[in-house]
N, C-alpha and C. Protein backbone atom coordinates (compact mmCIF):
# COMPACT_ATOMS: atom_id res chain seq x y z
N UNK A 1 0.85 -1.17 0.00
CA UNK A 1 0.00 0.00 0.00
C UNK A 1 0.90 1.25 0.00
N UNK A 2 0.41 2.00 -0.68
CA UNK A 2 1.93 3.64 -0.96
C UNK A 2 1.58 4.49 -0.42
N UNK A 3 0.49 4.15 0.33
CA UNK A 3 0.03 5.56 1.18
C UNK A 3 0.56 4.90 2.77
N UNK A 4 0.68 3.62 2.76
CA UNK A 4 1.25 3.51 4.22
C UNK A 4 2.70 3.40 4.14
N UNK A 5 3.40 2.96 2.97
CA UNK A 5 4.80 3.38 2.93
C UNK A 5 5.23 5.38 3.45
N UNK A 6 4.52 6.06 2.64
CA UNK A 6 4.32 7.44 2.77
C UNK A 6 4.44 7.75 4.88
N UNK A 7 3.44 7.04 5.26
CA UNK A 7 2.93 7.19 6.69
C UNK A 7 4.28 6.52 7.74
N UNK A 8 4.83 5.77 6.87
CA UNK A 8 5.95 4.84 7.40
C UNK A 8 7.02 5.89 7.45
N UNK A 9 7.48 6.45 6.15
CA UNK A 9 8.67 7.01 6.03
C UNK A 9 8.71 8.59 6.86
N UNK A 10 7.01 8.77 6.81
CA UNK A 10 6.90 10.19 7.63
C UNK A 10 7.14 9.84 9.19
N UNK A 11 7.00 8.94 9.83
CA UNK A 11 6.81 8.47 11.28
C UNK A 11 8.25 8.32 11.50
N UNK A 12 9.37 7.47 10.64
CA UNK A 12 10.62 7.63 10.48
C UNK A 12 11.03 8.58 10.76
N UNK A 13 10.83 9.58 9.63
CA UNK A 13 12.13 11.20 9.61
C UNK A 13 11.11 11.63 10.92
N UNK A 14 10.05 12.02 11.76
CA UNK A 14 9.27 12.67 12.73
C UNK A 14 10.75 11.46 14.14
N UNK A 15 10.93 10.90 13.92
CA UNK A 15 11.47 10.16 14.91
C UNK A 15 12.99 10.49 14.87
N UNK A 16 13.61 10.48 13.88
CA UNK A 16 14.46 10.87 13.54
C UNK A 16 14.86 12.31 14.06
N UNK A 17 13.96 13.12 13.75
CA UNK A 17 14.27 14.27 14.11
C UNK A 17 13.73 14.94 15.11
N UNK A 18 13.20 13.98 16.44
CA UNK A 18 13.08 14.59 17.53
C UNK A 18 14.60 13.78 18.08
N UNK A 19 15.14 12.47 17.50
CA UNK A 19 16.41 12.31 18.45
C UNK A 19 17.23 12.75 18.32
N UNK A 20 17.26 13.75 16.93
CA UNK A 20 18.62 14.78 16.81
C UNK A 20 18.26 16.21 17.62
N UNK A 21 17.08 16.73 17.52
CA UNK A 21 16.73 17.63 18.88
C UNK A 21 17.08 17.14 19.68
N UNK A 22 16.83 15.91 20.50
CA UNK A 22 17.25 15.61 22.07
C UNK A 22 19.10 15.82 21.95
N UNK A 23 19.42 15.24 21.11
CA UNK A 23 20.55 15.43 21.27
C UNK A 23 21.56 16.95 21.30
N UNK A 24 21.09 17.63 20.30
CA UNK A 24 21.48 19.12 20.01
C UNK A 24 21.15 19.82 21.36
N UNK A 25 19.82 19.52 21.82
CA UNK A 25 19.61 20.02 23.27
C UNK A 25 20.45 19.93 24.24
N UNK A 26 20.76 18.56 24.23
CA UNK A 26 22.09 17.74 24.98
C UNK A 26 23.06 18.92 25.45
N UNK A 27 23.58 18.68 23.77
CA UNK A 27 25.15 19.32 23.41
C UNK A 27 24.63 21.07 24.14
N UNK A 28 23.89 21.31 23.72
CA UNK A 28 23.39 22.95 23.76
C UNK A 28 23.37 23.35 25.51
N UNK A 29 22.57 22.05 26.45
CA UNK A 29 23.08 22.19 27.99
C UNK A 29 24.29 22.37 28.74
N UNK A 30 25.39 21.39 27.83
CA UNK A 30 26.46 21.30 28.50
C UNK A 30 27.13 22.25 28.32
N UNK A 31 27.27 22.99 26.91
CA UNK A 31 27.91 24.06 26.18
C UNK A 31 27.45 25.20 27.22
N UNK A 32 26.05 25.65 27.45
CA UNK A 32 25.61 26.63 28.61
C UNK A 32 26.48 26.55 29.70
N UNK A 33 26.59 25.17 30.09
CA UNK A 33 27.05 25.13 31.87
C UNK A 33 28.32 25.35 31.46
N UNK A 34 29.31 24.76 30.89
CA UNK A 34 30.47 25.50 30.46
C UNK A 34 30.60 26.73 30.36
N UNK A 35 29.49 27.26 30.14
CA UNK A 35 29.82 29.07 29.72
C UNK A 35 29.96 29.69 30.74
N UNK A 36 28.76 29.31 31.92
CA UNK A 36 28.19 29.89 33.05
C UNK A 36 29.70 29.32 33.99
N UNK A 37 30.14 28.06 34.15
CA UNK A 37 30.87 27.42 34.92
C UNK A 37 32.68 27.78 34.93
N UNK A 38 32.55 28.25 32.92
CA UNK A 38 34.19 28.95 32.78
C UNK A 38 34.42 29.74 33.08
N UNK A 39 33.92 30.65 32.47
CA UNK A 39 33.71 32.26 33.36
C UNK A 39 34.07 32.71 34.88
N UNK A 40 33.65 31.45 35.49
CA UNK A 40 33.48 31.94 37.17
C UNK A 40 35.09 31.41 37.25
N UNK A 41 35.33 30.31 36.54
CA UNK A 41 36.80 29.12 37.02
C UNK A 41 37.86 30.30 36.10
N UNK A 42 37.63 31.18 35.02
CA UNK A 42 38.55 31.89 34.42
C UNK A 42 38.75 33.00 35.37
N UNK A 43 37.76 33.48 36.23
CA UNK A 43 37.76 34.81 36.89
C UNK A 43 39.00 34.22 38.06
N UNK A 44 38.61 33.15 38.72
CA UNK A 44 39.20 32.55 39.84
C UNK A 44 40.36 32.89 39.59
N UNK A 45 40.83 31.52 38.48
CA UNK A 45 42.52 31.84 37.99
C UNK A 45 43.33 32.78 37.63
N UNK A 46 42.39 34.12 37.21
CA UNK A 46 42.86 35.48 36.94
C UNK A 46 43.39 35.75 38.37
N UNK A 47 42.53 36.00 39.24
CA UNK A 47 42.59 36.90 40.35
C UNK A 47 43.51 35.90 41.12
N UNK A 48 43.83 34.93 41.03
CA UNK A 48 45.04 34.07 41.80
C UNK A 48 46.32 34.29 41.04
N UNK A 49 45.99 34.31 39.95
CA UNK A 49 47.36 34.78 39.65
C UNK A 49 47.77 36.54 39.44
N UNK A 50 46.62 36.94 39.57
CA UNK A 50 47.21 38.58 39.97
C UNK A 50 47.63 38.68 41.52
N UNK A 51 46.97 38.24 42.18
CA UNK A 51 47.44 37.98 43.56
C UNK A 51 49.26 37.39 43.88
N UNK A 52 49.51 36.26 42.36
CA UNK A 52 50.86 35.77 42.63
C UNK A 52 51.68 37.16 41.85
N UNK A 53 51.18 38.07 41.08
CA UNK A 53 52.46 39.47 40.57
C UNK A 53 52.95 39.74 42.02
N UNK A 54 52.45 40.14 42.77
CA UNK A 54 53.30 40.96 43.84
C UNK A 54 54.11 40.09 44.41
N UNK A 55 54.21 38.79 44.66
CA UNK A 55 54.77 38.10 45.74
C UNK A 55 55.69 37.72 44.36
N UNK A 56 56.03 37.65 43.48
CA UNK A 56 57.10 37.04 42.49
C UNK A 56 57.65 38.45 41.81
N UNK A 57 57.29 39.08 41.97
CA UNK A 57 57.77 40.45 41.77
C UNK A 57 59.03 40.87 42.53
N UNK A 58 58.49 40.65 44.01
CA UNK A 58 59.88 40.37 45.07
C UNK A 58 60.58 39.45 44.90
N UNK A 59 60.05 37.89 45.12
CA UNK A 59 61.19 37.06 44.67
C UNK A 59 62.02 37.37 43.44
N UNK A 60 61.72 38.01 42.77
CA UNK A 60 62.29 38.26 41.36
C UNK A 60 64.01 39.15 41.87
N UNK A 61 63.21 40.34 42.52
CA UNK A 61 63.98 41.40 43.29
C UNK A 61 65.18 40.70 43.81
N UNK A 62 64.54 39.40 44.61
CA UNK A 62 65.19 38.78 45.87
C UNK A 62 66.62 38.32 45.01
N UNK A 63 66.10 37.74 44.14
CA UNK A 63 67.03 36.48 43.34
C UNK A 63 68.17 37.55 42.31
N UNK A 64 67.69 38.44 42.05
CA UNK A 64 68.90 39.29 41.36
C UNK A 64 69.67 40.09 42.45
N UNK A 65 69.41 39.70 43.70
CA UNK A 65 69.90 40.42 44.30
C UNK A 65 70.94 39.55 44.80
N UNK A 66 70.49 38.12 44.99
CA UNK A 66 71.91 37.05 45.79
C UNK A 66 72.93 36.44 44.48
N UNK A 67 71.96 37.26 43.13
CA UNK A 67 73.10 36.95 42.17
C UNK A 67 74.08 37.88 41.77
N UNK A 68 74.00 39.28 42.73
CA UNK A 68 74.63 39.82 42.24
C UNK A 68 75.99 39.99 42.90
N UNK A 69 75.17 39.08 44.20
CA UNK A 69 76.17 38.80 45.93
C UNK A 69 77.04 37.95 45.00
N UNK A 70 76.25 36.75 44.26
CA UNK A 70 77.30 35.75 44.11
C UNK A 70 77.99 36.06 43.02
N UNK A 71 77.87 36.73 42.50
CA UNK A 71 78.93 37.04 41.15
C UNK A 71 80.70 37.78 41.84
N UNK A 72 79.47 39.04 43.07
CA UNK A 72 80.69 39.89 43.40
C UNK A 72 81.70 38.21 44.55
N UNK A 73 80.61 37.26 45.10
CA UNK A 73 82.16 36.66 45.76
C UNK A 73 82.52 35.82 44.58
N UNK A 74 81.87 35.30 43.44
CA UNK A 74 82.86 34.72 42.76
C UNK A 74 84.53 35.25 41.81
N UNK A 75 84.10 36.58 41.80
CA UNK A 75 85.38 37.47 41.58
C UNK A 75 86.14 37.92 42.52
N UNK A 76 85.79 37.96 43.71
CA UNK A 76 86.61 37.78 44.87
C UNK A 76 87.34 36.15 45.09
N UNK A 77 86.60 35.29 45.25
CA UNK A 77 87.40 34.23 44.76
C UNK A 77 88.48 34.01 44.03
N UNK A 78 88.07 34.02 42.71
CA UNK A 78 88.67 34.55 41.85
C UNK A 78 90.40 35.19 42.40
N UNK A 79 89.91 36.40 42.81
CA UNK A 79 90.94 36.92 43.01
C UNK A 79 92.15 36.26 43.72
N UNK A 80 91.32 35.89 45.04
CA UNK A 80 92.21 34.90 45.87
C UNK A 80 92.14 33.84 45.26
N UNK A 81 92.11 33.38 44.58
CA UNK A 81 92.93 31.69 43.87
C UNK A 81 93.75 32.45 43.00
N UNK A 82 93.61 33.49 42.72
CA UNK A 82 94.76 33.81 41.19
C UNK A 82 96.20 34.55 42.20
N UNK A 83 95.94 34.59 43.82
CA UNK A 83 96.66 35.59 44.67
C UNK A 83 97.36 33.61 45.00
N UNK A 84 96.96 33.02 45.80
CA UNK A 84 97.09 31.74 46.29
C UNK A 84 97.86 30.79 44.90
N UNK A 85 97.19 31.15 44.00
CA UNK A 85 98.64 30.61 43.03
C UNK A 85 99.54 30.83 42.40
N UNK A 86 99.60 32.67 42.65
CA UNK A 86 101.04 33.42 42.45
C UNK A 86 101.97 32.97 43.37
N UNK A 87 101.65 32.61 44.56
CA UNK A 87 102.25 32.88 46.01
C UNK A 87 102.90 31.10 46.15
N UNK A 88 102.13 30.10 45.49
CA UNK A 88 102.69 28.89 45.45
C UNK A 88 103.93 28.78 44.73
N UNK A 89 103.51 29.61 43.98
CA UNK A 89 104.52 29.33 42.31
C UNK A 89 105.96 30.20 42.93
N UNK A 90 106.31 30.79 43.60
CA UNK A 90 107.30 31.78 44.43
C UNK A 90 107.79 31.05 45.67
């Protein structure tokens, strides 16, 4: 009968295309809560790491500062090993 093939193939694509709605809906929920959920987790990680500028700002300070200790005793060193092996060699 071609009128119930017709009724067949319409009941098909009607089925068909409420399970690609459920699904798009799906995708379309999770995509929301991501939006709503990144936002708050992007704000977080901002403001924790603006919170870490000041405290690495100093360490930064800190660390060019014991390198500049250790440079001046490694040329003091320096000096005395180049004094300590004039003085052997004599």
């Amino acid at each position: 009968n071609p009128i119930r093939k017709v009724v067949n193939l319409l009941q098909q694509m009607q089925q068909k295309v409420t399970e690609e709605g459920e699904k798009e809906k799906e995708l379309y929920d999770k995509f929301m809560c991501w939006c709503k959920t990144g936002s708050s987790d992007l704000d977080a990680s901002m403001s924790a790491a603006e919170g870490k500028i000041g405290s690495l700002g100093s360490e930064i300070e800190a660390a060019e500062q014991k390198k500049a200790q250790d440079e001046s005793d490694l040329k003091q060193h320096q000096i005395d090993r180049d004094a300590a092996i004039k003085a052997m060699n004599e």
